[in-house]
Protein backbone atom coordinates (compact mmCIF):
# COMPACT_ATOMS: atom_id res chain seq x y z
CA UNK A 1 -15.77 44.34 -40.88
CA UNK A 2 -13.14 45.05 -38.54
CA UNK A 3 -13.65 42.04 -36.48
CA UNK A 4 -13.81 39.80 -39.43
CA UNK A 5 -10.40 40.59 -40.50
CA UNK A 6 -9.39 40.18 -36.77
CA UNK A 7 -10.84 36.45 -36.64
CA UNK A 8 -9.31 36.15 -39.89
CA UNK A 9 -5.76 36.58 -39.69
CA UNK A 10 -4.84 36.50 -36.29
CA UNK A 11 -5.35 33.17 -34.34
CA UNK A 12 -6.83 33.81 -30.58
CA UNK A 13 -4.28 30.93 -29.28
CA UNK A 14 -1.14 31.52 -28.50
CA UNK A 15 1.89 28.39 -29.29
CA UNK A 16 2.88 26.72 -27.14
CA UNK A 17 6.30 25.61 -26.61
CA UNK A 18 6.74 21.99 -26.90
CA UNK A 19 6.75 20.43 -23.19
CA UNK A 20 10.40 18.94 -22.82
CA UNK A 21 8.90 15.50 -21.42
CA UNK A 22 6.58 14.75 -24.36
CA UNK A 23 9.45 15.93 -26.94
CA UNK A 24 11.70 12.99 -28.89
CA UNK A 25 10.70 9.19 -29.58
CA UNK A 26 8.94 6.84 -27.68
CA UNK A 27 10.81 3.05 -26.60
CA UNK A 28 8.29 2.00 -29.05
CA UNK A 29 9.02 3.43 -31.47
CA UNK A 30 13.07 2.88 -31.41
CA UNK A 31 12.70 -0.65 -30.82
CA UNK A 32 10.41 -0.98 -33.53
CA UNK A 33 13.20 0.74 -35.65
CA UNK A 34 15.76 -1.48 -34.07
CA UNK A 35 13.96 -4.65 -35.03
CA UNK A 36 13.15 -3.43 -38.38
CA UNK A 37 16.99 -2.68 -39.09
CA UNK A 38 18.27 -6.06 -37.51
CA UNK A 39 15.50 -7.91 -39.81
CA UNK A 40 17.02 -6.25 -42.84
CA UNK A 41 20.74 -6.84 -41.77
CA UNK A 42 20.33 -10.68 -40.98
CA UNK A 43 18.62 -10.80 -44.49
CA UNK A 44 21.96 -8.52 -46.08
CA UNK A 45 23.84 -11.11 -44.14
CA UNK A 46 22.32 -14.08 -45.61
CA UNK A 47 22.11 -12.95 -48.56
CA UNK A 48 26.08 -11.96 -48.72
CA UNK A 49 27.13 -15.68 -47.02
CA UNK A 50 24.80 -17.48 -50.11
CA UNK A 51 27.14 -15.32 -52.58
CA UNK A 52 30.47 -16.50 -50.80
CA UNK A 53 29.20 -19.99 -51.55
CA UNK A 54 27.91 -19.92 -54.92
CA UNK A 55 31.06 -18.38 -55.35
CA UNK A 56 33.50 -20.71 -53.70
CA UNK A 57 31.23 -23.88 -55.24
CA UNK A 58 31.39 -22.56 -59.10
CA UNK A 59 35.41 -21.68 -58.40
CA UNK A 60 35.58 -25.57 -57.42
CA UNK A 61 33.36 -26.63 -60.84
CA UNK A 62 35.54 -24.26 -63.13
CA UNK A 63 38.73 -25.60 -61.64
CA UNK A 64 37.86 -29.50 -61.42
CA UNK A 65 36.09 -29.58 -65.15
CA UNK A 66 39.79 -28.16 -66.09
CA UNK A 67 41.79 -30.80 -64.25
CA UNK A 68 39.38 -33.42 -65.11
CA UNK A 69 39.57 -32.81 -68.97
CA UNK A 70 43.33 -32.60 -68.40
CA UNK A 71 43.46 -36.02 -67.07
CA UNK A 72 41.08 -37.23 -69.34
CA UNK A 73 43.60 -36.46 -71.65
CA UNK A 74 46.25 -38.08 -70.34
CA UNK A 75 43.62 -40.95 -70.50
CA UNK A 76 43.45 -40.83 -73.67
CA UNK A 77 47.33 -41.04 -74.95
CA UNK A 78 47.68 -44.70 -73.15
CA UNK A 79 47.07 -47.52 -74.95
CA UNK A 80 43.33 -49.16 -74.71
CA UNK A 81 44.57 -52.69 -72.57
CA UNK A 82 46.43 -50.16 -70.49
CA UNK A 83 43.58 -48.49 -68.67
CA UNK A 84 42.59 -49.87 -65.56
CA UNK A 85 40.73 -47.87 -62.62
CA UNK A 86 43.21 -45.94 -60.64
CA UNK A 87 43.33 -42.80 -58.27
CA UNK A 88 46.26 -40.02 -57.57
CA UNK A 89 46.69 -36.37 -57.09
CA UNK A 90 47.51 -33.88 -59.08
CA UNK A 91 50.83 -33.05 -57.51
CA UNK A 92 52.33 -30.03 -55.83
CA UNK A 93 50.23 -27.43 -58.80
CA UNK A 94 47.67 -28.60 -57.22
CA UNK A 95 47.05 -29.96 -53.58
CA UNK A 96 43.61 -29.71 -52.72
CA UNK A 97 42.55 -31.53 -55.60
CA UNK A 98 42.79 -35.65 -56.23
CA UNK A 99 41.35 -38.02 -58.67
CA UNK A 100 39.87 -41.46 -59.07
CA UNK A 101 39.38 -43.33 -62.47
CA UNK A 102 36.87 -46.03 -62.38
CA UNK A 103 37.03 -48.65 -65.60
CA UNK A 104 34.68 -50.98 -67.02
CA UNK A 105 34.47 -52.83 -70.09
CA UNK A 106 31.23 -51.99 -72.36
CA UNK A 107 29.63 -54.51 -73.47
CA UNK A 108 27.78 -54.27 -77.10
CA UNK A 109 24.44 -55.58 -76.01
CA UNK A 110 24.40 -53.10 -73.70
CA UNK A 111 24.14 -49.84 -75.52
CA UNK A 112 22.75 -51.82 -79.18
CA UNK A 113 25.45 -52.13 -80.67
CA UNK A 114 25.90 -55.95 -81.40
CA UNK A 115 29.60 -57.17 -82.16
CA UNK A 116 31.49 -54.89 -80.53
CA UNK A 117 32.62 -56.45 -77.13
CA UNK A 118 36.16 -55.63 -76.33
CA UNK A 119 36.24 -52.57 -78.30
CA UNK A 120 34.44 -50.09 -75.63
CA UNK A 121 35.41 -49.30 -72.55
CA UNK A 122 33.59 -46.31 -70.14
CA UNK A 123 35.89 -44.00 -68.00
CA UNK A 124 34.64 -42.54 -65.27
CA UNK A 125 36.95 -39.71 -63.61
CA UNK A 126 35.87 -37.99 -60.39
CA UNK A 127 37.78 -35.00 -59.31
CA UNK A 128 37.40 -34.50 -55.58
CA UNK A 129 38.14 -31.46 -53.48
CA UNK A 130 40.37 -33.14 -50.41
CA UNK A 131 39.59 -30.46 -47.96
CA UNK A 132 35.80 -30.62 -48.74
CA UNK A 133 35.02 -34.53 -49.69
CA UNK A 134 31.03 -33.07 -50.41
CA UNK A 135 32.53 -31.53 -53.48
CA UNK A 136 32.99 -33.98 -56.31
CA UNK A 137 33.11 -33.38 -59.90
CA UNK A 138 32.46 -36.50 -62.41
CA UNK A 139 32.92 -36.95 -66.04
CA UNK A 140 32.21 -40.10 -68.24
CA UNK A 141 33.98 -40.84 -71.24
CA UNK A 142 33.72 -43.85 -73.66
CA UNK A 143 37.06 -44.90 -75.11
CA UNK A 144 37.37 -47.00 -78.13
CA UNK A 145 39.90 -49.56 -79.12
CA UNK A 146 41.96 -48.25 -82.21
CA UNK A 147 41.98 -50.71 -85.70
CA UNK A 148 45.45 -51.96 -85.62
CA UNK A 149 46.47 -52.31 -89.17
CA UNK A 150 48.47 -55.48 -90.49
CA UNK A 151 51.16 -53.98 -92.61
C-alpha cells in the first residue's frame, strides 16, 4: 500500500526548466500575426476611405438639391416667354457650386395632351460641383403658361 500512494502522488520526473533557445515565438508564427493584422488594417482602411466618400458625395446631394430648388424658384417668378436656357454661379455664398438651365418647349402630342402647344415648357437645372465636374445634380421641372385674363 505504501508504494501505491508513492506512484500516486508523487511523479518520478523531475521539471524541467524550459531550455532558453526553444522559449518565445517562432518567425512563423509572428509573421503570420503580422499578416493577419495588416489584412485587417487595409480592410479598417478601406472601409474608413468608403465612409469619407459616401460622406463627402451625400454632403454634395444635400447641398445641390437645396441650391437647385432655390433656383428653381427663382425660375419660377419670371415670366413664361422669359425663360430661355442659361448657366451662372451662385455667387460669392457659394463658389464651388454653378448652374446650367436647359429649355425646351413641350409639345402636346408629346406627353397626350392634345391642344396645348405653347403652354408647356420643361426646365432642366443641373447643379454642378466646379472642383469635381463628376458630381452633377439634375432636376426637371415642367412650367406652365399662366391664363392671362382680359379685364
Amino acid at each position: 500500500m505504501n508504494r501505491w500512494i508513492t506512484n500516486c502522488c508523487f511523479s518520478r520526473t523531475a521539471k524541467r526548466r524550459p531550455d532558453p533557445d526553444k522559449a518565445g515565438f517562432t518567425l512563423l508564427e509572428v509573421m503570420i500575426a503580422v499578416a493577419l493584422i495588416a489584412i485587417a488594417l487595409v480592410t479598417l482602411i478601406g472601409a474608413q476611405a468608403q465612409s469619407v466618400a459616401i460622406a463627402g458625395s451625400s454632403r454634395f446631394d444635400t447641398m445641390a438639391s437645396l441650391l437647385a430648388q432655390w433656383k428653381l424658384t427663382d425660375v419660377h417668378i419670371h415670366d413664361f416667354e422669359e425663360l430661355q436656357s442659361t448657366a451662372g454661379d451662385f455667387g460669392e455664398l457659394y463658389p464651388q457650386f454653378s448652374w446650367k438651365i436647359q429649355v425646351e418647349e413641350t409639345r402636346g402630342a408629346e406627353i397626350g395632351l392634345p391642344g396645348i402647344n405653347g403652354m408647356l415648357k420643361t426646365v432642366d437645372l443641373t447643379v454642378l460641383n466646379d472642383h469635381d465636374r463628376q458630381q452633377a445634380f439634375t432636376i426637371r421641372s415642367v412650367v406652365y403658361k399662366k391664363a392671362t385674363s382680359d379685364r
